[in-house]
C-alpha atoms as a PDB file:
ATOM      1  CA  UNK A   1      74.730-174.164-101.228  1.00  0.00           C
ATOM      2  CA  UNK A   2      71.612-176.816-101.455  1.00  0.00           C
ATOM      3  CA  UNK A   3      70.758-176.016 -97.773  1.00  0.00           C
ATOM      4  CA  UNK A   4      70.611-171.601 -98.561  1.00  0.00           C
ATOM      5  CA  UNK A   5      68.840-172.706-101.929  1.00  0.00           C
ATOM      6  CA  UNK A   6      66.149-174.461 -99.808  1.00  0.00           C
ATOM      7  CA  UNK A   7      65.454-172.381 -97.314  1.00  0.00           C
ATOM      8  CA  UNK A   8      65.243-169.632 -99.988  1.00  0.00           C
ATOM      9  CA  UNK A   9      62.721-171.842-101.731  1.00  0.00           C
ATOM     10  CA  UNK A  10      60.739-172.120 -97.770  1.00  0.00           C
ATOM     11  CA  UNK A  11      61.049-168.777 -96.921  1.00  0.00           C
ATOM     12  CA  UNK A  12      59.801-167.488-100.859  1.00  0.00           C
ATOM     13  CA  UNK A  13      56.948-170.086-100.942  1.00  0.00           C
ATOM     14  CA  UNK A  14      55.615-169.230 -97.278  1.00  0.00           C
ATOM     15  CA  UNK A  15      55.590-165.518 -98.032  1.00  0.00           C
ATOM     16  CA  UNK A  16      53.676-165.651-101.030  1.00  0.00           C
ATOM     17  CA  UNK A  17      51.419-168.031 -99.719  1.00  0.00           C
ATOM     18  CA  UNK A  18      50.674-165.209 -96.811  1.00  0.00           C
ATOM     19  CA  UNK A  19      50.745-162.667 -98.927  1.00  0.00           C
ATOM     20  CA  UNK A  20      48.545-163.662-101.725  1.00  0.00           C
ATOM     21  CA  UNK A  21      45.982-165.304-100.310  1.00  0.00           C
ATOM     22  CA  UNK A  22      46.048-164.370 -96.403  1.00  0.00           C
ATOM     23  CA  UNK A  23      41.970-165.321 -96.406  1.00  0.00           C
ATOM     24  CA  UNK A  24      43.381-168.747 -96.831  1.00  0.00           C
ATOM     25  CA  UNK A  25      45.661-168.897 -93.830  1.00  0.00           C
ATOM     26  CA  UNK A  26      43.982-166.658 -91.612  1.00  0.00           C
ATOM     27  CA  UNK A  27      40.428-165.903 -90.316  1.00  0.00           C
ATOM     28  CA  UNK A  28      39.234-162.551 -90.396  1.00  0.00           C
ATOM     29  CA  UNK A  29      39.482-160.849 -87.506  1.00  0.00           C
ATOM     30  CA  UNK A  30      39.040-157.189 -86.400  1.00  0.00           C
ATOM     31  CA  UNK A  31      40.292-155.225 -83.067  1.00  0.00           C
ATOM     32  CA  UNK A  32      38.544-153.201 -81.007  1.00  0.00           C
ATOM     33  CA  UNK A  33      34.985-154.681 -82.943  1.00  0.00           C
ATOM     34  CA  UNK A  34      32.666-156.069 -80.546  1.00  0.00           C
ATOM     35  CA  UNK A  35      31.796-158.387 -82.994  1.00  0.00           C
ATOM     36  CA  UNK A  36      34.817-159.528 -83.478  1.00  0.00           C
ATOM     37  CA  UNK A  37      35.960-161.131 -79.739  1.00  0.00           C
ATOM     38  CA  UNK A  38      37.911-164.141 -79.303  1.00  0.00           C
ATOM     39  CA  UNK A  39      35.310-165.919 -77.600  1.00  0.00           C
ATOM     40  CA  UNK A  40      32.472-165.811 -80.693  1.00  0.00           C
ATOM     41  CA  UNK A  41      34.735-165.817 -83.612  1.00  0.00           C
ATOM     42  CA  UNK A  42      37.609-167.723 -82.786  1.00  0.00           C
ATOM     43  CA  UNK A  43      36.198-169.967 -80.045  1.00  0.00           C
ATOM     44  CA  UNK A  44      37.870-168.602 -77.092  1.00  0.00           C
ATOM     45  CA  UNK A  45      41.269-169.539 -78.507  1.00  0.00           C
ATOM     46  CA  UNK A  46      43.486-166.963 -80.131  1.00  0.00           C
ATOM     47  CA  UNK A  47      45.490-169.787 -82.304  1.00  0.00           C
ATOM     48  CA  UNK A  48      42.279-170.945 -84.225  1.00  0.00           C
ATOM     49  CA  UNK A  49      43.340-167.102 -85.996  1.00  0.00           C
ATOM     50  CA  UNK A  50      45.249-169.633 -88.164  1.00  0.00           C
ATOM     51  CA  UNK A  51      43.393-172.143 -90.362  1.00  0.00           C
ATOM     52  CA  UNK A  52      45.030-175.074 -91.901  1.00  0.00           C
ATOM     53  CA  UNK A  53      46.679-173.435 -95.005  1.00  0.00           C
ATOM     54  CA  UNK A  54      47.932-170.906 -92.482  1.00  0.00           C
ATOM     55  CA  UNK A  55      49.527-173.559 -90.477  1.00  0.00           C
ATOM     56  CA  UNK A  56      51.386-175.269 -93.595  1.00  0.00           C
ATOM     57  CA  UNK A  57      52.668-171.578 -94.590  1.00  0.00           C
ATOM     58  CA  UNK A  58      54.395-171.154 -91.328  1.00  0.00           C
ATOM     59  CA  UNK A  59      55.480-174.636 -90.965  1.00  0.00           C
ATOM     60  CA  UNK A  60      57.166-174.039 -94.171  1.00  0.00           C
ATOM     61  CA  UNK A  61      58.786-170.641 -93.063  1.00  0.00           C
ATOM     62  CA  UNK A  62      59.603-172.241 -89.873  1.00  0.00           C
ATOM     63  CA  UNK A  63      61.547-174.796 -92.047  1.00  0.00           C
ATOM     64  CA  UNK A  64      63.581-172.063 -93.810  1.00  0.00           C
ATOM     65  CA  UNK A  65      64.222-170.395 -91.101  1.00  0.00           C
ATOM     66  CA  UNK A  66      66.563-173.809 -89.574  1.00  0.00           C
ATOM     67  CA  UNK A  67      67.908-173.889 -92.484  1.00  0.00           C
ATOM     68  CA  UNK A  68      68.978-170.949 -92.714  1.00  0.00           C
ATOM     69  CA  UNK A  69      70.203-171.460 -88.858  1.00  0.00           C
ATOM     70  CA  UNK A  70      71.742-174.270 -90.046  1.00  0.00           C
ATOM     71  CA  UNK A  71      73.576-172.536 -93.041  1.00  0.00           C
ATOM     72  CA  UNK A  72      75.039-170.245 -90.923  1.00  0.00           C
ATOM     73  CA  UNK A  73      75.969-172.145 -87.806  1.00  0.00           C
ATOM     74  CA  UNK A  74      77.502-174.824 -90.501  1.00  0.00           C
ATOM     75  CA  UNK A  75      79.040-172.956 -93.374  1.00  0.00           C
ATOM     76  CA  UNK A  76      78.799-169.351 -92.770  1.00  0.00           C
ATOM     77  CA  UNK A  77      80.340-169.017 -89.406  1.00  0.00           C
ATOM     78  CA  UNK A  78      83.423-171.045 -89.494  1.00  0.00           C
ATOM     79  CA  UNK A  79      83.855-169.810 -93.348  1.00  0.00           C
ATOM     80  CA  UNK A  80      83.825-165.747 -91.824  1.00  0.00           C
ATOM     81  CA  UNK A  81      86.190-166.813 -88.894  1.00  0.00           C
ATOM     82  CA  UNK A  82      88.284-168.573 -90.770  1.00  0.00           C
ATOM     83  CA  UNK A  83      88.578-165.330 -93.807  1.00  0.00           C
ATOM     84  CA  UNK A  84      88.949-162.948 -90.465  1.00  0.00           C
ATOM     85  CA  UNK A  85      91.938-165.081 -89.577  1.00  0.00           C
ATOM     86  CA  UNK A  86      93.517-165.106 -92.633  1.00  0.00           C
ATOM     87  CA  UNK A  87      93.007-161.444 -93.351  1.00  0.00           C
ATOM     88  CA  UNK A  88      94.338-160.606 -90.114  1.00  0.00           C
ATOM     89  CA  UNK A  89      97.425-162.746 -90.762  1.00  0.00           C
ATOM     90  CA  UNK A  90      98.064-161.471 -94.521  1.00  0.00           C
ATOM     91  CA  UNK A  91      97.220-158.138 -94.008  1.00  0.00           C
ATOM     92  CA  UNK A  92      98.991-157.523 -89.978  1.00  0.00           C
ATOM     93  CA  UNK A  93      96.857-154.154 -89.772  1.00  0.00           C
ATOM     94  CA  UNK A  94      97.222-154.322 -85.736  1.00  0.00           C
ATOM     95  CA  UNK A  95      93.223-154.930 -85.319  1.00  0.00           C
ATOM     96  CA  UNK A  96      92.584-157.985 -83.129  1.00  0.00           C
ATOM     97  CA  UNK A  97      89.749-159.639 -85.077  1.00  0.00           C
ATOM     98  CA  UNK A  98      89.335-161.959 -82.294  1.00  0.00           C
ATOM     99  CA  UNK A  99      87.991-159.441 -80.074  1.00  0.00           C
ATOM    100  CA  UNK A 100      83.963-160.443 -79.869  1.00  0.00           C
ATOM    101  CA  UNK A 101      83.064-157.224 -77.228  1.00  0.00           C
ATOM    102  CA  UNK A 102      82.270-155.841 -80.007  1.00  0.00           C
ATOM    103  CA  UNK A 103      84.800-152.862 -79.586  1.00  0.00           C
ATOM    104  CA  UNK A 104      87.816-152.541 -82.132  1.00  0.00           C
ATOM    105  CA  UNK A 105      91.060-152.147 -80.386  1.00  0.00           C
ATOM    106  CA  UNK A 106      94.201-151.089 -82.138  1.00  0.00           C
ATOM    107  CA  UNK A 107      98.360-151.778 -81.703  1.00  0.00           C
ATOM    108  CA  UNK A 108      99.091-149.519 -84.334  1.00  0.00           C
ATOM    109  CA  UNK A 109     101.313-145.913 -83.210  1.00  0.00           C
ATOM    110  CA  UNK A 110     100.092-143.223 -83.239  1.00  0.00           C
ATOM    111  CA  UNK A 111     101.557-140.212 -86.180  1.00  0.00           C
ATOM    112  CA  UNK A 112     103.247-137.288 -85.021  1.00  0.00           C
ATOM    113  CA  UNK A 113     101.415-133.890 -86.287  1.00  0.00           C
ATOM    114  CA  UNK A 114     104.755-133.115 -88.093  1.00  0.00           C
ATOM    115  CA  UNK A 115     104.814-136.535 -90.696  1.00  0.00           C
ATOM    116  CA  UNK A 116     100.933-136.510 -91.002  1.00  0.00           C
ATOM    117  CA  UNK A 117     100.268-135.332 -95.151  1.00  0.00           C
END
C-alpha cells in the first residue's frame, strides 16, 4: 500500500509540475519556425529542450512509474493469480483461467434447443 501511495504521490507531483509551469521544465520551442532550429536555440542538441526543473519532473515520474512496476510485479500480480485460482476452484465454471493466449476456452456442454428457457 506505501509503495502505490508513493508512486501516486511521484506521478501527481511530476504532472503538476509539467503542467503548471511547463516554461520551467521546458524551453520554448516552435516547429516548422526557422527561428526556431535545433542548432540556434537548443545548441544542436534536442535534449537541452529540457532545463533542470524539467529534468527533476521526469526523474520524479520516472520514479513512480517503478513503483508502480514494482507494485504490480510484487503485489498485484501474484494477488490476481492467486483470486483467479481460487475463483476458478470455488466457482468450477469450466473456464481455464490459466490459459494466457488470451482466448477463453470452455468444458462446459452445450444445451439442447428443447431445455433452453
Amino acid at each position: 500500500r506505501v509503495v502505490l501511495v508513493l508512486a501516486l504521490m511521484c506521478l501527481s507531483l511530476a504532472t503538476y509540475a509539467i503542467a503548471y509551469d511547463a516554461g520551467a521544465c521546458f524551453k520554448d520551442f516552435v516547429l516548422g519556425d526557422p527561428k526556431h532550429t535545433v542548432e540556434l536555440r537548443l545548441d544542436g542538441n534536442v535534449v537541452n529542450i529540457v532545463k533542470p526543473t524539467g529534468q527533476l519532473a521526469l526523474s520524479i515520474f520516472a520514479a513512480g512509474m517503478l513503483l508502480l512496476l514494482l507494485f504490480k510485479k510484487l503485489y498485484a500480480g501474484p494477488a490476481v493469480r492467486a483470486y483467479l485460482s481460487r475463483l476458478d476452484e470455488h466457482v468450477g465454471s469450466g473456464i481455464d483461467m490459466s490459459d494466457t493466449s488470451g482466448s477463453i476456452t470452455s468444458t462446459s456442454t452445450s444445451v439442447d434447443d428443447d431445455t433452453a428457457l
